[in-house]
C-alpha atoms as a PDB file:
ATOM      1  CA  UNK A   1     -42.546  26.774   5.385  1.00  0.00           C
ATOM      2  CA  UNK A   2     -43.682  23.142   5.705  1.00  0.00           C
ATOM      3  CA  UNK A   3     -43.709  21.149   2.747  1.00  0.00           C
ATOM      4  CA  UNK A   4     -46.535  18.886   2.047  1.00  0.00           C
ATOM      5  CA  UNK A   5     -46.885  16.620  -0.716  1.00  0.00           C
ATOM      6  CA  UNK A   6     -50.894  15.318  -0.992  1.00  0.00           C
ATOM      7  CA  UNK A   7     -51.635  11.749  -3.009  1.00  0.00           C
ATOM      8  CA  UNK A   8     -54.710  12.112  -4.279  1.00  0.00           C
ATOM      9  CA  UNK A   9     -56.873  11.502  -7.314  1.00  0.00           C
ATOM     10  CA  UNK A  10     -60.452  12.759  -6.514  1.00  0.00           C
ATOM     11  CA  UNK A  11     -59.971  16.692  -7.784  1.00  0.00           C
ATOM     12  CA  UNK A  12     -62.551  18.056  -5.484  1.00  0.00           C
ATOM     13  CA  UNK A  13     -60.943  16.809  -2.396  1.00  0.00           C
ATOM     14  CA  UNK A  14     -57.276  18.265  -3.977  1.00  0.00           C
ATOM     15  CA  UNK A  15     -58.996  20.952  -4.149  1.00  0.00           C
ATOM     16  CA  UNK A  16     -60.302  21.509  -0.954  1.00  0.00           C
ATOM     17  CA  UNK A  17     -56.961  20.248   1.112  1.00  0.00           C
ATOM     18  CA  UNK A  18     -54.714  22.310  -0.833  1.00  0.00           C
ATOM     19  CA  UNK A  19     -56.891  25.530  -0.624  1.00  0.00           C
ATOM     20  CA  UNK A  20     -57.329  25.330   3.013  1.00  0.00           C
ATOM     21  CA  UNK A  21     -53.594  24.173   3.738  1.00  0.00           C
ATOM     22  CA  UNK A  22     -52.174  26.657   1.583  1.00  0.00           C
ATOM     23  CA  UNK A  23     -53.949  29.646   3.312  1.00  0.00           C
ATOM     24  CA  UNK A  24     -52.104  28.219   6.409  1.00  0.00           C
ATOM     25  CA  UNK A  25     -48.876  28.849   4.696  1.00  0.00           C
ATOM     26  CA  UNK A  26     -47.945  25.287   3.853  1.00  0.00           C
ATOM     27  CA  UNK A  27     -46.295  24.317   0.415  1.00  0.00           C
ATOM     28  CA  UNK A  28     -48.803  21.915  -1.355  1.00  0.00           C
ATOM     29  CA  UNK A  29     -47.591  19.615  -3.973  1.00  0.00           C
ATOM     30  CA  UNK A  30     -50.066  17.043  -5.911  1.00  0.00           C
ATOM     31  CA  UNK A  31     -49.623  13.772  -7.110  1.00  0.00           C
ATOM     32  CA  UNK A  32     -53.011  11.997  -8.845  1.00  0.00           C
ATOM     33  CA  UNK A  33     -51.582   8.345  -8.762  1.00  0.00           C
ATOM     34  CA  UNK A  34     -49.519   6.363  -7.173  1.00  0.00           C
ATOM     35  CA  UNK A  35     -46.787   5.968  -9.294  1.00  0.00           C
ATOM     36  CA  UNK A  36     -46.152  10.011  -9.722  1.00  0.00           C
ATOM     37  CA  UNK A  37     -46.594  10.414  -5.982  1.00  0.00           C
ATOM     38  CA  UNK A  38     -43.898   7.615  -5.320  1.00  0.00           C
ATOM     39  CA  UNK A  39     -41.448   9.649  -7.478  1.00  0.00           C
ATOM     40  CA  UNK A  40     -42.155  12.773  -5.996  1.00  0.00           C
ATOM     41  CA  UNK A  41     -41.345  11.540  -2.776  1.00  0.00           C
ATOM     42  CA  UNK A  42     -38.065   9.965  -4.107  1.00  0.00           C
ATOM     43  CA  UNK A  43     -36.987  12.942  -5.602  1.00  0.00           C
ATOM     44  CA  UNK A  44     -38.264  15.637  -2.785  1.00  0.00           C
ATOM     45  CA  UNK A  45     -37.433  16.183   0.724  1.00  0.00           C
ATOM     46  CA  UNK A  46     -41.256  16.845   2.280  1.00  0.00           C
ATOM     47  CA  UNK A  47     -42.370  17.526   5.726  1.00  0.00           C
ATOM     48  CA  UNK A  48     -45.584  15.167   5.352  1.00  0.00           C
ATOM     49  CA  UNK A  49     -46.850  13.146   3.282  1.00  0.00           C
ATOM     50  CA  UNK A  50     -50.808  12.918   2.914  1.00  0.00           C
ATOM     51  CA  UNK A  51     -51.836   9.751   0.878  1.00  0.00           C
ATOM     52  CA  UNK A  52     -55.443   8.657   0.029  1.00  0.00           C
ATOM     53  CA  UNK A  53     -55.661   4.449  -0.002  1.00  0.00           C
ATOM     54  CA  UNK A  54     -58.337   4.384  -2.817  1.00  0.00           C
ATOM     55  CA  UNK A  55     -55.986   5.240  -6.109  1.00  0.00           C
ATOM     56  CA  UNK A  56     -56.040   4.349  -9.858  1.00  0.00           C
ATOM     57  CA  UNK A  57     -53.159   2.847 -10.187  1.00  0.00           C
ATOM     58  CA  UNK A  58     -52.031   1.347  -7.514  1.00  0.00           C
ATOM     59  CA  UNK A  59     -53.168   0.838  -4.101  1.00  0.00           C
ATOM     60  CA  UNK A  60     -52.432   3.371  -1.519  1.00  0.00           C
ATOM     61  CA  UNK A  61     -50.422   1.004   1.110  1.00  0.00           C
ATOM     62  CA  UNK A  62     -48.261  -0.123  -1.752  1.00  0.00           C
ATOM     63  CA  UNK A  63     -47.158   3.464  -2.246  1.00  0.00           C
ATOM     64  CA  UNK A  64     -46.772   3.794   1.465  1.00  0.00           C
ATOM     65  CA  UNK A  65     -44.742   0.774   1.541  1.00  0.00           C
ATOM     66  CA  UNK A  66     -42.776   2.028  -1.591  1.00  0.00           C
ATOM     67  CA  UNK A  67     -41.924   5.091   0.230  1.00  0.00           C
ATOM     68  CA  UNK A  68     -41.145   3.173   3.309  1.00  0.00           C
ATOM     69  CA  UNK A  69     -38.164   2.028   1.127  1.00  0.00           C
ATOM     70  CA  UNK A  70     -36.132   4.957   1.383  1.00  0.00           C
ATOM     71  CA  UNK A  71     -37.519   6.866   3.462  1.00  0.00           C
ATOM     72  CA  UNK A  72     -38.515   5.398   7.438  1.00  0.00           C
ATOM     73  CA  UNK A  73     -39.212   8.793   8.998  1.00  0.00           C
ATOM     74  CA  UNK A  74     -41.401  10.897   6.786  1.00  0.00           C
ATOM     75  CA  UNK A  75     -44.994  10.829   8.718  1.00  0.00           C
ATOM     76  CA  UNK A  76     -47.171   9.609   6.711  1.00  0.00           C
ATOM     77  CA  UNK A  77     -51.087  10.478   6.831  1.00  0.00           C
ATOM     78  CA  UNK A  78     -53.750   7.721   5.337  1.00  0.00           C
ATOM     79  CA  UNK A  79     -57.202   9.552   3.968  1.00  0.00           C
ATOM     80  CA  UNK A  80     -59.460   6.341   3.777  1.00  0.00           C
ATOM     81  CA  UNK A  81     -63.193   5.654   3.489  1.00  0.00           C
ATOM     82  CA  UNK A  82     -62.671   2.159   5.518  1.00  0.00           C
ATOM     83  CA  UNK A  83     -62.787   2.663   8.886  1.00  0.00           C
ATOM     84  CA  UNK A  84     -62.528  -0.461  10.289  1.00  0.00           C
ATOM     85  CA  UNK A  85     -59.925  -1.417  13.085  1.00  0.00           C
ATOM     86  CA  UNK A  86     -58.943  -3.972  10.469  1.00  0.00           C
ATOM     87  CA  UNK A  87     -58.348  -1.611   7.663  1.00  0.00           C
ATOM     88  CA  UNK A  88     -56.834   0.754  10.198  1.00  0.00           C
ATOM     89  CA  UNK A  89     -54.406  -1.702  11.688  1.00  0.00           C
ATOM     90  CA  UNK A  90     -53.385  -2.864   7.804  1.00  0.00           C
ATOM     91  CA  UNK A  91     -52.608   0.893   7.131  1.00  0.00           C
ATOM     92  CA  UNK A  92     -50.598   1.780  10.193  1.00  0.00           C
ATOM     93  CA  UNK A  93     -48.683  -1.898   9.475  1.00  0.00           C
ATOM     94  CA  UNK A  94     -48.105  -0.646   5.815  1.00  0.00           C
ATOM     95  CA  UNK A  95     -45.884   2.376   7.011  1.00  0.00           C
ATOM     96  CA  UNK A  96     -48.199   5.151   8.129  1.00  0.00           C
ATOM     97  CA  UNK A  97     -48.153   6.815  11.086  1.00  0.00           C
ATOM     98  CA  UNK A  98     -52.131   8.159  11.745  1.00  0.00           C
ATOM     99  CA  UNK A  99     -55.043   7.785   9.146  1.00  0.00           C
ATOM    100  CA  UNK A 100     -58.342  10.024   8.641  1.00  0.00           C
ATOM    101  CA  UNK A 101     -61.950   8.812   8.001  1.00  0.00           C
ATOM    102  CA  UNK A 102     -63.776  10.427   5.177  1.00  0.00           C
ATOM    103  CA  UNK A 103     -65.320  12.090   5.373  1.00  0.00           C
ATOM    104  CA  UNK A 104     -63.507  14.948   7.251  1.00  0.00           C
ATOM    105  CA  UNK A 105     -63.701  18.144   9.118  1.00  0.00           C
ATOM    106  CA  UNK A 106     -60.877  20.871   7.639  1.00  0.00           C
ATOM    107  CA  UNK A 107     -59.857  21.534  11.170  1.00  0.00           C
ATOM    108  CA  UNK A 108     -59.346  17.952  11.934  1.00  0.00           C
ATOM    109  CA  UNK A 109     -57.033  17.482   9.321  1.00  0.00           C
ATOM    110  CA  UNK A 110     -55.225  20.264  10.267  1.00  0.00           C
ATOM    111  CA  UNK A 111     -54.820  18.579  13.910  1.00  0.00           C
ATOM    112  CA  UNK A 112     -53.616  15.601  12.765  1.00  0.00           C
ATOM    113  CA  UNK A 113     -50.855  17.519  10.322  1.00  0.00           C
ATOM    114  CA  UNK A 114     -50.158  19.216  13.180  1.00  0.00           C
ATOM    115  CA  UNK A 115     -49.694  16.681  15.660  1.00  0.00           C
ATOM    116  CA  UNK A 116     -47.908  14.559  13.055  1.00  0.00           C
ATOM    117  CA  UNK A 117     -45.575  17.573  12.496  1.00  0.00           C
ATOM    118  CA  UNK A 118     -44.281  18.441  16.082  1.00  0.00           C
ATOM    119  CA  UNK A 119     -44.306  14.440  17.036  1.00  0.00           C
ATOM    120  CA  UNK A 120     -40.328  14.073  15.872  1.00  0.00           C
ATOM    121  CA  UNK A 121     -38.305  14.621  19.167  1.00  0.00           C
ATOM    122  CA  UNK A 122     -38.182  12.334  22.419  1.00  0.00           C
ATOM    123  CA  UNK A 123     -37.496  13.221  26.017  1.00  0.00           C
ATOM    124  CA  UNK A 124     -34.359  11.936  27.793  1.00  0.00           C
ATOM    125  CA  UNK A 125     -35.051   8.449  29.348  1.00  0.00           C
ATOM    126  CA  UNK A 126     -34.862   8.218  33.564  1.00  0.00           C
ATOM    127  CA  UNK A 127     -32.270   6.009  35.438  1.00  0.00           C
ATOM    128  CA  UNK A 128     -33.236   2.785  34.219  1.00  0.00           C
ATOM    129  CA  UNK A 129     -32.037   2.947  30.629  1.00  0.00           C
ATOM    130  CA  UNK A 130     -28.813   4.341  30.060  1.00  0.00           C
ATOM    131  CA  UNK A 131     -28.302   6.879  26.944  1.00  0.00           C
ATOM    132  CA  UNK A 132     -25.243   8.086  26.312  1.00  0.00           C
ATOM    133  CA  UNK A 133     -24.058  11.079  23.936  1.00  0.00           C
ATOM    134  CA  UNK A 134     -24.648   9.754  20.663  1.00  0.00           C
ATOM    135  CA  UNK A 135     -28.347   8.436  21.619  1.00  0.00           C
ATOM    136  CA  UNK A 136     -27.961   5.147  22.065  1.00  0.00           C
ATOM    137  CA  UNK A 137     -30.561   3.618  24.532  1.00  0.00           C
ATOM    138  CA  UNK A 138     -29.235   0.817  26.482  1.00  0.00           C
ATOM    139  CA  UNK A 139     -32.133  -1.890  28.554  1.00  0.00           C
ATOM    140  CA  UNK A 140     -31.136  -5.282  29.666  1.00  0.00           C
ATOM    141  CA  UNK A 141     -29.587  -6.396  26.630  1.00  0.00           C
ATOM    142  CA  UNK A 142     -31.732  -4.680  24.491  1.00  0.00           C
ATOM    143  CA  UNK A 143     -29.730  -1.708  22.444  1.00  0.00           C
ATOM    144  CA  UNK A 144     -31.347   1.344  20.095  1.00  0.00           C
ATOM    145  CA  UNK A 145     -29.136   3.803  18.029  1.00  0.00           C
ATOM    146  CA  UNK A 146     -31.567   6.797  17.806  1.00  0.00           C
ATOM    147  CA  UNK A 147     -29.245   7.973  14.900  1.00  0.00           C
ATOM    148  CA  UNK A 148     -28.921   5.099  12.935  1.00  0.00           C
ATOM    149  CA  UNK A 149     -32.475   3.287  13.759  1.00  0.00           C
ATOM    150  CA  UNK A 150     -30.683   0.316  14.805  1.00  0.00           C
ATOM    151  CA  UNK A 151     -31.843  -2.148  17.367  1.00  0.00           C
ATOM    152  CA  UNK A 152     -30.823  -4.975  18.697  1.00  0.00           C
ATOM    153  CA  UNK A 153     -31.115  -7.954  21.592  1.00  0.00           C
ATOM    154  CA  UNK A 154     -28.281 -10.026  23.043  1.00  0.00           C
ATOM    155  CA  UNK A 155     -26.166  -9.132  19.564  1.00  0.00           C
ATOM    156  CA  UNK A 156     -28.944  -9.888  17.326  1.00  0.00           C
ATOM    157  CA  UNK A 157     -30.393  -7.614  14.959  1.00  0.00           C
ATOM    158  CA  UNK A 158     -33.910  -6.704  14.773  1.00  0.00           C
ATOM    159  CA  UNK A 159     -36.054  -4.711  12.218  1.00  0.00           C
ATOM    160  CA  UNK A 160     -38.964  -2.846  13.520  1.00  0.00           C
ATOM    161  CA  UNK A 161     -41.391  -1.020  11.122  1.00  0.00           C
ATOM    162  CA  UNK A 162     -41.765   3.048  11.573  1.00  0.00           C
ATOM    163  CA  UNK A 163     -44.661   2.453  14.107  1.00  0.00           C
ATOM    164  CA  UNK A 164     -42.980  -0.464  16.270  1.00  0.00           C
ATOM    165  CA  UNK A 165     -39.937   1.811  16.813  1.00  0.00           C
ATOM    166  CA  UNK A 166     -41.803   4.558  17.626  1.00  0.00           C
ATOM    167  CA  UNK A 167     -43.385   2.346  20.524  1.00  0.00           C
ATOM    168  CA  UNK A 168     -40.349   1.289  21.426  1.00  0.00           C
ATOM    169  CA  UNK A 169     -38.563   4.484  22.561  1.00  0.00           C
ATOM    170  CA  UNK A 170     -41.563   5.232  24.102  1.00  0.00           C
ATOM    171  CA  UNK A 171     -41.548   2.618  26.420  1.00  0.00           C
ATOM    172  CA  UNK A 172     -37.788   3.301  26.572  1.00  0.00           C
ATOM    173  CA  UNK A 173     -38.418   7.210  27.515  1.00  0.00           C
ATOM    174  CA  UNK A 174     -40.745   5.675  30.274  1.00  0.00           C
ATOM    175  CA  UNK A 175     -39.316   2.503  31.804  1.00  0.00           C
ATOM    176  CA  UNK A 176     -40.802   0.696  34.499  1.00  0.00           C
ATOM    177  CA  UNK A 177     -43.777   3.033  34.128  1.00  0.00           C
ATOM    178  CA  UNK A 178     -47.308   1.485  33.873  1.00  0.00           C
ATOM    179  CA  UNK A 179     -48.525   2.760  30.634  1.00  0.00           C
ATOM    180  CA  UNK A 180     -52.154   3.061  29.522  1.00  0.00           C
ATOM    181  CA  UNK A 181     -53.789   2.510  26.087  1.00  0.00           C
ATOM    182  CA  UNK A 182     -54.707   5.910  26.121  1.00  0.00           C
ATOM    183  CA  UNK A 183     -51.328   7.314  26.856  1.00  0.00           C
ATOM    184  CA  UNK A 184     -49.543   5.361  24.247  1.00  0.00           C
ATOM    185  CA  UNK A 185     -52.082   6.100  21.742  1.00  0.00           C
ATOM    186  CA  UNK A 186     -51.342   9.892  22.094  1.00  0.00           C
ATOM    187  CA  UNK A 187     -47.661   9.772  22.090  1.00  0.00           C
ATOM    188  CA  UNK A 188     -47.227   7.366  19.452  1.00  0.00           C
ATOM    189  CA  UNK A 189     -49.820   8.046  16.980  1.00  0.00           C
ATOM    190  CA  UNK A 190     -50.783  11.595  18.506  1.00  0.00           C
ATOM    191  CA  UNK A 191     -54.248  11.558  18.407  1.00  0.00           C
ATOM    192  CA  UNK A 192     -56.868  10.205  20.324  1.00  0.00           C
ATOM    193  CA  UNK A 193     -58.656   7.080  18.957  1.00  0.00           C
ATOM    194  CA  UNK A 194     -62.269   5.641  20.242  1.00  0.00           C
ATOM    195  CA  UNK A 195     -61.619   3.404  23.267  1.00  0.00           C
ATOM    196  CA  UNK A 196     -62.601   0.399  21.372  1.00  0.00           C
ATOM    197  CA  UNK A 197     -59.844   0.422  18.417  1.00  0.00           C
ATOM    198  CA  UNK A 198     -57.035  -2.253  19.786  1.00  0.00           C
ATOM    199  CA  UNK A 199     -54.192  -0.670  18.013  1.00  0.00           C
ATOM    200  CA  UNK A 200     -51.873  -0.566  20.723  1.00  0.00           C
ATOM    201  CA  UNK A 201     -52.864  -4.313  21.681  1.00  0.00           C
ATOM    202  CA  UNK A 202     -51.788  -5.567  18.182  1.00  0.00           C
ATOM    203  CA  UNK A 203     -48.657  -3.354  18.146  1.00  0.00           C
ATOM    204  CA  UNK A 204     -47.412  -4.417  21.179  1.00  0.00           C
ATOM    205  CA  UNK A 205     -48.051  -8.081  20.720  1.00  0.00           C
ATOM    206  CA  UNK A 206     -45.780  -6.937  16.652  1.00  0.00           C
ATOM    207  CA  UNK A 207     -43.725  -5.878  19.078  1.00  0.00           C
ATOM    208  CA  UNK A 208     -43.165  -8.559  21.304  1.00  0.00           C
ATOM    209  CA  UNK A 209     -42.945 -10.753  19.275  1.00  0.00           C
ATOM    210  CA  UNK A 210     -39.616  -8.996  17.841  1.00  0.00           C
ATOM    211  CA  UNK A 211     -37.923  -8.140  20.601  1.00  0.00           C
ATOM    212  CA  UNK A 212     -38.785 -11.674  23.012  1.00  0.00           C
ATOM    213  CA  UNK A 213     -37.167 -14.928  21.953  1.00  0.00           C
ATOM    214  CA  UNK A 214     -38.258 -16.957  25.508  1.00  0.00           C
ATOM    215  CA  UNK A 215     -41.393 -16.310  27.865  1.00  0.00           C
ATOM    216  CA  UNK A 216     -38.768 -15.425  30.747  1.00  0.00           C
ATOM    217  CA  UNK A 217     -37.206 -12.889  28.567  1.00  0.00           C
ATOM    218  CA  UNK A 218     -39.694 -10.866  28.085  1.00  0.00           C
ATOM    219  CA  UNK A 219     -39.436  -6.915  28.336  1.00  0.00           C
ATOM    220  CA  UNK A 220     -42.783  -5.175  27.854  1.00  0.00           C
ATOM    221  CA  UNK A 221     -45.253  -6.590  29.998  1.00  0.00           C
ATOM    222  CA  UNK A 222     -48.891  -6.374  30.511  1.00  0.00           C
ATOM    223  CA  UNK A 223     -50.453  -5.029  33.495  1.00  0.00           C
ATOM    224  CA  UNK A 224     -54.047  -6.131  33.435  1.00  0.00           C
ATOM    225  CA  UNK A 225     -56.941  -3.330  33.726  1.00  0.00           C
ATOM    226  CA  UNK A 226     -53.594  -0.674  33.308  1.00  0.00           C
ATOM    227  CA  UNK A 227     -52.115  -0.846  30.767  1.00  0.00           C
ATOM    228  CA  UNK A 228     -48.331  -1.907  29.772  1.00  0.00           C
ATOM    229  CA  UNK A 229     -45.140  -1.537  31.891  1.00  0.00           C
ATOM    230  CA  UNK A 230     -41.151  -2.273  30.312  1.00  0.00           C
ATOM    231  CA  UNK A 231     -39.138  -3.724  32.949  1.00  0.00           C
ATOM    232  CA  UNK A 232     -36.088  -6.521  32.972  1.00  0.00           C
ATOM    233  CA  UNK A 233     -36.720  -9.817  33.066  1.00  0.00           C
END
Protein backbone atom coordinates (compact mmCIF):
# COMPACT_ATOMS: atom_id res chain seq x y z
CA UNK A 1 0.00 0.00 0.00
CA UNK A 2 1.23 3.46 -1.06
CA UNK A 3 1.87 5.85 1.51
CA UNK A 4 0.79 9.35 1.10
CA UNK A 5 1.36 12.08 3.36
CA UNK A 6 -1.15 15.32 2.34
CA UNK A 7 -0.02 19.12 3.62
CA UNK A 8 -2.90 20.78 4.01
CA UNK A 9 -4.79 23.20 6.21
CA UNK A 10 -8.25 23.87 4.59
CA UNK A 11 -10.33 20.76 6.41
CA UNK A 12 -12.80 20.42 3.66
CA UNK A 13 -10.29 19.78 1.02
CA UNK A 14 -8.45 17.08 3.74
CA UNK A 15 -11.40 15.86 3.74
CA UNK A 16 -12.24 15.27 0.40
CA UNK A 17 -8.50 13.99 -0.78
CA UNK A 18 -8.21 11.64 1.95
CA UNK A 19 -11.77 10.13 1.53
CA UNK A 20 -11.41 9.58 -2.08
CA UNK A 21 -7.63 8.36 -1.86
CA UNK A 22 -8.27 6.16 0.89
CA UNK A 23 -11.13 4.23 -0.89
CA UNK A 24 -8.32 3.61 -3.49
CA UNK A 25 -6.38 1.84 -0.88
CA UNK A 26 -3.72 4.45 -0.24
CA UNK A 27 -2.41 5.25 3.38
CA UNK A 28 -3.33 8.98 4.07
CA UNK A 29 -1.46 10.87 6.62
CA UNK A 30 -2.29 14.76 7.46
CA UNK A 31 -0.25 17.49 8.33
CA UNK A 32 -2.23 21.16 8.82
CA UNK A 33 1.03 23.34 8.70
CA UNK A 34 4.09 23.44 7.53
CA UNK A 35 6.15 22.87 10.27
CA UNK A 36 4.27 19.37 11.34
CA UNK A 37 4.30 18.31 7.71
CA UNK A 38 8.18 18.98 7.50
CA UNK A 39 8.61 16.60 10.49
CA UNK A 40 6.49 14.07 9.26
CA UNK A 41 8.38 13.80 6.27
CA UNK A 42 11.70 13.69 8.27
CA UNK A 43 10.60 11.10 10.36
CA UNK A 44 8.49 8.86 7.64
CA UNK A 45 9.42 7.08 4.60
CA UNK A 46 6.23 8.16 2.12
CA UNK A 47 5.52 7.30 -1.39
CA UNK A 48 4.24 11.00 -2.22
CA UNK A 49 4.04 13.84 -0.85
CA UNK A 50 0.94 16.21 -1.65
CA UNK A 51 1.61 19.84 -0.38
CA UNK A 52 -0.80 22.85 -0.72
CA UNK A 53 1.44 26.38 -1.26
CA UNK A 54 -1.13 28.57 0.66
CA UNK A 55 -0.27 27.49 4.56
CA UNK A 56 -0.42 29.21 8.01
CA UNK A 57 2.70 28.99 8.95
CA UNK A 58 4.90 28.91 6.54
CA UNK A 59 4.85 29.04 2.91
CA UNK A 60 4.40 25.94 0.97
CA UNK A 61 7.81 26.11 -1.25
CA UNK A 62 9.72 26.62 1.94
CA UNK A 63 8.46 23.27 3.16
CA UNK A 64 9.19 21.84 -0.23
CA UNK A 65 12.56 23.19 -0.09
CA UNK A 66 12.90 21.95 3.59
CA UNK A 67 12.12 18.55 2.47
CA UNK A 68 14.36 18.89 -0.47
CA UNK A 69 17.04 18.81 2.31
CA UNK A 70 17.03 15.30 2.99
CA UNK A 71 15.16 13.95 0.85
CA UNK A 72 15.86 14.64 -3.39
CA UNK A 73 13.61 11.86 -4.67
CA UNK A 74 10.28 11.88 -2.92
CA UNK A 75 7.76 13.33 -5.78
CA UNK A 76 6.38 15.99 -4.63
CA UNK A 77 2.77 17.32 -5.75
CA UNK A 78 1.97 21.34 -5.41
CA UNK A 79 -2.07 22.03 -4.86
CA UNK A 80 -2.07 25.87 -5.70
CA UNK A 81 -4.71 28.47 -6.56
CA UNK A 82 -1.95 30.50 -8.76
CA UNK A 83 -1.78 29.28 -11.94
CA UNK A 84 0.46 31.31 -13.58
CA UNK A 85 3.55 29.99 -15.62
CA UNK A 86 5.38 32.21 -13.16
CA UNK A 87 4.04 30.72 -10.04
CA UNK A 88 4.31 27.35 -11.74
CA UNK A 89 7.91 27.67 -12.77
CA UNK A 90 8.76 29.07 -8.93
CA UNK A 91 7.11 25.80 -7.62
CA UNK A 92 8.71 23.23 -9.86
CA UNK A 93 12.25 25.38 -9.08
CA UNK A 94 11.39 25.01 -5.28
CA UNK A 95 11.62 21.08 -5.43
CA UNK A 96 8.36 19.77 -6.81
CA UNK A 97 7.92 17.63 -9.41
CA UNK A 98 4.07 18.47 -11.00
CA UNK A 99 1.53 20.99 -9.39
CA UNK A 100 -2.49 21.05 -9.57
CA UNK A 101 -4.79 24.10 -10.12
CA UNK A 102 -7.65 24.48 -7.75
CA UNK A 103 -9.81 23.90 -8.17
CA UNK A 104 -9.69 20.15 -9.11
CA UNK A 105 -11.37 17.18 -10.55
CA UNK A 106 -10.92 13.87 -8.02
CA UNK A 107 -9.91 11.88 -11.02
CA UNK A 108 -7.31 14.31 -12.03
CA UNK A 109 -5.62 14.14 -8.95
CA UNK A 110 -5.61 10.69 -9.00
CA UNK A 111 -3.72 10.90 -12.56
CA UNK A 112 -1.23 12.97 -11.49
CA UNK A 113 -0.52 10.60 -8.16
CA UNK A 114 -0.47 8.12 -10.48
CA UNK A 115 1.77 9.28 -13.01
CA UNK A 116 3.99 10.73 -10.28
CA UNK A 117 4.03 7.20 -8.73
CA UNK A 118 5.16 4.89 -11.68
CA UNK A 119 7.60 7.90 -13.07
CA UNK A 120 10.81 6.39 -10.89
CA UNK A 121 12.65 4.03 -13.39
CA UNK A 122 14.60 4.98 -16.72
CA UNK A 123 15.24 2.97 -19.85
CA UNK A 124 18.78 1.89 -20.81
CA UNK A 125 20.49 4.68 -22.91
CA UNK A 126 21.46 3.67 -26.89
CA UNK A 127 25.12 3.61 -28.21
CA UNK A 128 26.00 7.04 -27.71
CA UNK A 129 26.28 7.21 -23.94
CA UNK A 130 27.97 4.52 -22.32
CA UNK A 131 26.40 3.01 -18.90
CA UNK A 132 28.06 0.58 -17.30
CA UNK A 133 26.89 -1.85 -14.34
CA UNK A 134 26.64 0.38 -11.55
CA UNK A 135 24.60 3.15 -13.66
CA UNK A 136 26.87 5.49 -14.37
CA UNK A 137 26.07 7.46 -17.64
CA UNK A 138 29.07 8.52 -19.46
CA UNK A 139 28.64 11.71 -22.57
CA UNK A 140 31.57 13.64 -23.76
CA UNK A 141 32.96 14.51 -20.57
CA UNK A 142 29.90 14.80 -18.93
CA UNK A 143 29.46 11.87 -16.06
CA UNK A 144 26.02 10.86 -13.91
CA UNK A 145 26.04 8.24 -11.02
CA UNK A 146 22.33 7.16 -11.14
CA UNK A 147 23.04 5.73 -7.57
CA UNK A 148 24.63 8.40 -5.96
CA UNK A 149 22.96 11.52 -7.96
CA UNK A 150 26.27 12.71 -8.81
CA UNK A 151 27.18 14.66 -11.87
CA UNK A 152 29.84 16.06 -13.19
CA UNK A 153 31.80 17.88 -16.39
CA UNK A 154 35.50 17.68 -17.22
CA UNK A 155 36.11 16.74 -13.21
CA UNK A 156 33.95 19.40 -11.95
CA UNK A 157 31.09 18.94 -9.83
CA UNK A 158 27.72 20.10 -10.54
CA UNK A 159 24.43 20.28 -8.47
CA UNK A 160 21.24 19.97 -10.30
CA UNK A 161 17.85 20.40 -8.48
CA UNK A 162 15.29 17.18 -8.53
CA UNK A 163 13.73 18.54 -11.83
CA UNK A 164 17.11 19.45 -13.76
CA UNK A 165 18.33 15.87 -13.15
CA UNK A 166 15.39 14.42 -14.12
CA UNK A 167 15.87 16.29 -17.59
CA UNK A 168 19.06 15.31 -17.72
CA UNK A 169 18.84 11.49 -17.91
CA UNK A 170 16.26 12.07 -20.13
CA UNK A 171 18.15 13.58 -22.65
CA UNK A 172 20.80 11.00 -21.65
CA UNK A 173 18.20 7.93 -22.26
CA UNK A 174 17.67 9.69 -25.73
CA UNK A 175 20.89 11.10 -27.16
CA UNK A 176 21.18 12.65 -30.36
CA UNK A 177 17.39 12.43 -30.57
CA UNK A 178 15.41 15.61 -31.51
CA UNK A 179 13.17 16.06 -28.61
CA UNK A 180 9.91 18.02 -28.54
CA UNK A 181 8.35 20.21 -25.80
CA UNK A 182 5.66 17.94 -25.68
CA UNK A 183 7.69 14.83 -25.26
CA UNK A 184 9.81 16.14 -22.51
CA UNK A 185 6.94 17.53 -20.75
CA UNK A 186 5.41 13.98 -20.42
CA UNK A 187 8.43 12.14 -19.39
CA UNK A 188 9.72 14.54 -17.05
CA UNK A 189 6.85 15.99 -15.34
CA UNK A 190 4.29 13.24 -16.64
CA UNK A 191 1.52 15.12 -17.53
CA UNK A 192 0.51 17.10 -20.25
CA UNK A 193 0.65 20.93 -19.83
CA UNK A 194 -1.21 23.66 -22.25
CA UNK A 195 1.10 24.35 -25.21
CA UNK A 196 1.73 27.79 -24.05
CA UNK A 197 3.44 27.08 -20.45
CA UNK A 198 7.45 27.41 -21.29
CA UNK A 199 8.53 25.08 -18.61
CA UNK A 200 10.77 23.08 -20.52
CA UNK A 201 12.29 26.38 -22.16
CA UNK A 202 13.30 27.74 -18.68
CA UNK A 203 14.53 24.30 -17.50
CA UNK A 204 16.64 23.72 -20.16
CA UNK A 205 18.16 27.14 -20.35
CA UNK A 206 18.65 26.07 -15.70
CA UNK A 207 20.09 23.50 -17.30
CA UNK A 208 22.44 24.80 -19.58
CA UNK A 209 23.55 26.98 -17.85
CA UNK A 210 24.97 24.18 -15.34
CA UNK A 211 26.29 21.88 -17.39
CA UNK A 212 28.03 24.57 -20.35
CA UNK A 213 31.02 26.62 -19.28
CA UNK A 214 31.90 27.92 -23.21
CA UNK A 215 29.40 28.44 -26.26
CA UNK A 216 31.47 25.59 -28.16
CA UNK A 217 30.90 23.28 -25.34
CA UNK A 218 27.67 23.08 -25.34
CA UNK A 219 25.64 19.68 -25.03
CA UNK A 220 21.88 20.17 -25.30
CA UNK A 221 21.07 22.06 -28.21
CA UNK A 222 18.11 23.67 -29.70
CA UNK A 223 16.58 22.64 -32.82
CA UNK A 224 14.32 25.44 -33.90
CA UNK A 225 10.44 24.63 -34.66
CA UNK A 226 11.52 20.82 -33.00
CA UNK A 227 12.39 20.83 -30.18
CA UNK A 228 15.87 19.95 -28.30
CA UNK A 229 18.56 17.42 -29.37
CA UNK A 230 21.92 16.32 -26.83
CA UNK A 231 24.80 15.75 -28.95
CA UNK A 232 28.86 16.40 -28.45
CA UNK A 233 30.27 19.37 -29.12
Amino acid sequence: MKKIILIEDESSVVSFIKKGLQELDYNISVAFDGKTGIKMAEDNDFDLIILDIMLPDINGLEVCKEIRKNNKTVPILFLTALDSSENIVLGLESGGDDYLVKPFKFIELVARIKSLLRRSSHSNGSDTVEINDENIYQFSDLKVNDYTKKVSRSGNDISLTSTEYKLLLYFLNNPEKVISRAEILEAVWGVNYELGTNVVDVYVNYLRKKLDSQDDDKLIHTVIGMGYVLKKP
